[in-house]
Each structure stands twice: as structure tokens, then as C-alpha cells.
C-alpha atoms as a PDB file:
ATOM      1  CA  UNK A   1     -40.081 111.091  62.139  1.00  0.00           C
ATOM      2  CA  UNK A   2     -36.853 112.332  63.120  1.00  0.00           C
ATOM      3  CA  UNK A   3     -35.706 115.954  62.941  1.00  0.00           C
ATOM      4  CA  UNK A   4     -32.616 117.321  61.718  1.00  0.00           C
ATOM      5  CA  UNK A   5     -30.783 120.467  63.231  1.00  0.00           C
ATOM      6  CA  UNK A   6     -28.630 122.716  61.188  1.00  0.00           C
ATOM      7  CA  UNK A   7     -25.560 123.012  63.980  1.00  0.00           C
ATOM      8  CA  UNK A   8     -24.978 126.815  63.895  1.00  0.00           C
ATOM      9  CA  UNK A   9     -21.704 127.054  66.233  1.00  0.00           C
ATOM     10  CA  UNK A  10     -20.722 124.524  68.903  1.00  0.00           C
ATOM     11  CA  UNK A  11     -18.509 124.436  71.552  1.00  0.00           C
ATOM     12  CA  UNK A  12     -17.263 121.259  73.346  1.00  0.00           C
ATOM     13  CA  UNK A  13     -15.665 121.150  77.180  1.00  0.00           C
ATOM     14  CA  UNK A  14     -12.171 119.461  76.924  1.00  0.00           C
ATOM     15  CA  UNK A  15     -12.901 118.953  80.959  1.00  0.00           C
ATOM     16  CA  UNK A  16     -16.360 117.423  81.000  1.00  0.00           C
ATOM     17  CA  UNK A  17     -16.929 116.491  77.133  1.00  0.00           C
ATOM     18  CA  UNK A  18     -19.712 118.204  77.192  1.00  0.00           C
ATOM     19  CA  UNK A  19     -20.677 119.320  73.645  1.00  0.00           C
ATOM     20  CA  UNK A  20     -22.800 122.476  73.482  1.00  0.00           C
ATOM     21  CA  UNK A  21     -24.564 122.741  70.245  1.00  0.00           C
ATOM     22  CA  UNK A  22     -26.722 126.465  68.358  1.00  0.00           C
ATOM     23  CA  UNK A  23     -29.120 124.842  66.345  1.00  0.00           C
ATOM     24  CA  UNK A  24     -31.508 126.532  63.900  1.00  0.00           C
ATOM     25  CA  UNK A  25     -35.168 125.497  63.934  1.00  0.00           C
ATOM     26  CA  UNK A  26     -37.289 125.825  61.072  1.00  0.00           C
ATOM     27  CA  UNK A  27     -40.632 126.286  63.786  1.00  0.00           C
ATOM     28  CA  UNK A  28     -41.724 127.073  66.954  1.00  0.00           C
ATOM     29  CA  UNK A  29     -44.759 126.025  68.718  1.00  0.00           C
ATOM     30  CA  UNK A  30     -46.905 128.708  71.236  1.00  0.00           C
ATOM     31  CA  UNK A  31     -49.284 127.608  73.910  1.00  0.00           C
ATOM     32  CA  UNK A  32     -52.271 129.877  73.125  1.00  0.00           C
ATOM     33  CA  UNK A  33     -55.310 131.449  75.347  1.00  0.00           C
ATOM     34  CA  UNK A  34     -57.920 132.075  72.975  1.00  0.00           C
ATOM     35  CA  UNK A  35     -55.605 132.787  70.465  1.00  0.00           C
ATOM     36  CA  UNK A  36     -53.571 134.875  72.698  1.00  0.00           C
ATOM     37  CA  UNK A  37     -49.743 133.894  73.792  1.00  0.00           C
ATOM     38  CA  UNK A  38     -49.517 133.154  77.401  1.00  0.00           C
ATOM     39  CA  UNK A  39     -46.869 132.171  79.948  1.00  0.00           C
ATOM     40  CA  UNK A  40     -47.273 130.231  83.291  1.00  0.00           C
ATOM     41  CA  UNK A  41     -46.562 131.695  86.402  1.00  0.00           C
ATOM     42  CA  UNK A  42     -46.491 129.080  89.191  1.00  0.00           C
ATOM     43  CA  UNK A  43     -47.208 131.262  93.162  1.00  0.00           C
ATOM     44  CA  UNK A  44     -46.668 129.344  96.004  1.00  0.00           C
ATOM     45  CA  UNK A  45     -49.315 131.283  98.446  1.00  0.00           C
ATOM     46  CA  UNK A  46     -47.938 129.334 101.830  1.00  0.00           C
ATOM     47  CA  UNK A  47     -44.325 130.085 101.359  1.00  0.00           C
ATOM     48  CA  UNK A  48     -42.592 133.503 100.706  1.00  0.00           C
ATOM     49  CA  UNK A  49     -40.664 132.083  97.618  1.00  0.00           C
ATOM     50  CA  UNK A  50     -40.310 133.591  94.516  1.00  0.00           C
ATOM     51  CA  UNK A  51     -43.022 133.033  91.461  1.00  0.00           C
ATOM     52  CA  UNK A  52     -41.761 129.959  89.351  1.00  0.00           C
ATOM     53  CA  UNK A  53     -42.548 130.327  85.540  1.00  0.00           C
ATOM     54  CA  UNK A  54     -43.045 127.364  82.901  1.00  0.00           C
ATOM     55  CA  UNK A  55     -42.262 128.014  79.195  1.00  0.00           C
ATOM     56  CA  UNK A  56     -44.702 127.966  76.803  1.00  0.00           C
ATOM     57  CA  UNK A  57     -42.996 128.303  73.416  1.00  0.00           C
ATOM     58  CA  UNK A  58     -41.571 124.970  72.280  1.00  0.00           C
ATOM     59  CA  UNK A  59     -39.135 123.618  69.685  1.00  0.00           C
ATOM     60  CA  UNK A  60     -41.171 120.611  68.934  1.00  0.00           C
ATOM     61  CA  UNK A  61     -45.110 119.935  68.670  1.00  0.00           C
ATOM     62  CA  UNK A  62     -45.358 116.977  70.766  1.00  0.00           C
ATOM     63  CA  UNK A  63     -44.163 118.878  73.493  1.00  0.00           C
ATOM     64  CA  UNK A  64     -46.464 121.909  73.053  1.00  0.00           C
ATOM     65  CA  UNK A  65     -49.503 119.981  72.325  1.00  0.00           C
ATOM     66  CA  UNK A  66     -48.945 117.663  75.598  1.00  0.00           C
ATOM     67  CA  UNK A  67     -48.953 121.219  77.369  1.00  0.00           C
ATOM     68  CA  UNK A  68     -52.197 122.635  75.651  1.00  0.00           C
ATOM     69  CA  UNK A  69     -53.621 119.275  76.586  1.00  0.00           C
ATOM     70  CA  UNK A  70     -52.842 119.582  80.127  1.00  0.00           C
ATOM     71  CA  UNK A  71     -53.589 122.653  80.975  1.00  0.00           C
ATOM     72  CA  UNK A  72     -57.059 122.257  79.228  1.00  0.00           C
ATOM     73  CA  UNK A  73     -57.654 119.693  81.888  1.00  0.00           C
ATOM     74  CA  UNK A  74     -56.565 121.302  84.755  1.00  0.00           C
ATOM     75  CA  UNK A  75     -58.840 124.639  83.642  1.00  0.00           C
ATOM     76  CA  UNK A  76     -62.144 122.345  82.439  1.00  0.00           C
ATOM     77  CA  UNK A  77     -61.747 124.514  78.850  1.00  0.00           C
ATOM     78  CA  UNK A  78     -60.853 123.486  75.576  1.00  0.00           C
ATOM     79  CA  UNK A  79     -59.214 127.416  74.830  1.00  0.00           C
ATOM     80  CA  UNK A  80     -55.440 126.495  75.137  1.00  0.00           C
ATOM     81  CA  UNK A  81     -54.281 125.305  72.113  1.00  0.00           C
ATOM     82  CA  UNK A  82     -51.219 125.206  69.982  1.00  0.00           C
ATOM     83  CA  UNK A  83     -50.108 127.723  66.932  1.00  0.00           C
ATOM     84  CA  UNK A  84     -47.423 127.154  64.726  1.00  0.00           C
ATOM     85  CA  UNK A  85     -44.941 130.114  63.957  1.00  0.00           C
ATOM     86  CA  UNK A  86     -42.323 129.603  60.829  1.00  0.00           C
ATOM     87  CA  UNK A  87     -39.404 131.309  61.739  1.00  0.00           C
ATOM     88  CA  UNK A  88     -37.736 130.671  58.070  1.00  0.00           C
ATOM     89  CA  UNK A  89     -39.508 131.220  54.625  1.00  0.00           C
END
């Protein structure tokens, strides 16, 4: 199934042809803790280097339920999970 964008504003690079396209989305997708929105924070405990963080709210579901998926492995749970938040009525 293919998804189509409503192009808000865009703005294209005469030097590089780069086309940068607003979009609207009609959802987002949030990786959930028990039902509780989360972020990733990433510490590296043998380096001084700064705290990395992944995202966790996602433009498509494939994405977001890959993620839930994943980190339900790595934690041996089944409480991540995906929620669905309509952004337009």
C-alpha cells in the first residue's frame, strides 16, 4: 500500500537539486512502555562521549512496530508496543 503526502511547502537547492519537501501526516506511531511513551537513550559507560538518543515516534507503522519488536527482544518482555495517535479528525 503506498502512502500519499500532502506537500505543505518545499524548497529545492538550485546548487545540489536537492528538493526539501513539509509533508502532512494523517498519523503517528509511539513506541510504548506499558502504555507509557518512552525514548531511548543509548550511554556508552567506557568512553566519556555524550548520551546518543533513538526516536521513538514514527511516521509509518512498519517502522514503529519493527522497533517495539526489537526492543521486546533485547528486554525478554512483551511491554513495548505500538499506539497509534491521529493527528487530523
Amino acid at each position: 500500500m503506498k502512502i500519499t503526502y500532502e506537500v505543505i511547502i518545499e524548497k529545492t537547492d538550485l546548487k545540489t537539486y536537492d528538493s526539501y519537501q513539509i509533508v502532512s501526516v494523517p498519523t503517528l506511531y509511539a513506541v510504548v512502555y506499558e502504555n507509557d511513551p518512552v525514548t531511548i537513550r543509548i550511554k556508552n559507560h567506557s568512553y566519556d562521549i555524550a548520551d546518543r538518543y533513538r526516536k521513538t515516534l514514527h511516521t509509518t507503522k512498519g517502522f514503529a512496530d519493527n522497533q517495539a519488536r526489537k526492543l521486546n527482544q533485547k528486554f525478554k518482555t512483551d511491554k513495548f508496543a505500538v499506539v497509534e495517535l491521529l493527528i487530523k479528525a
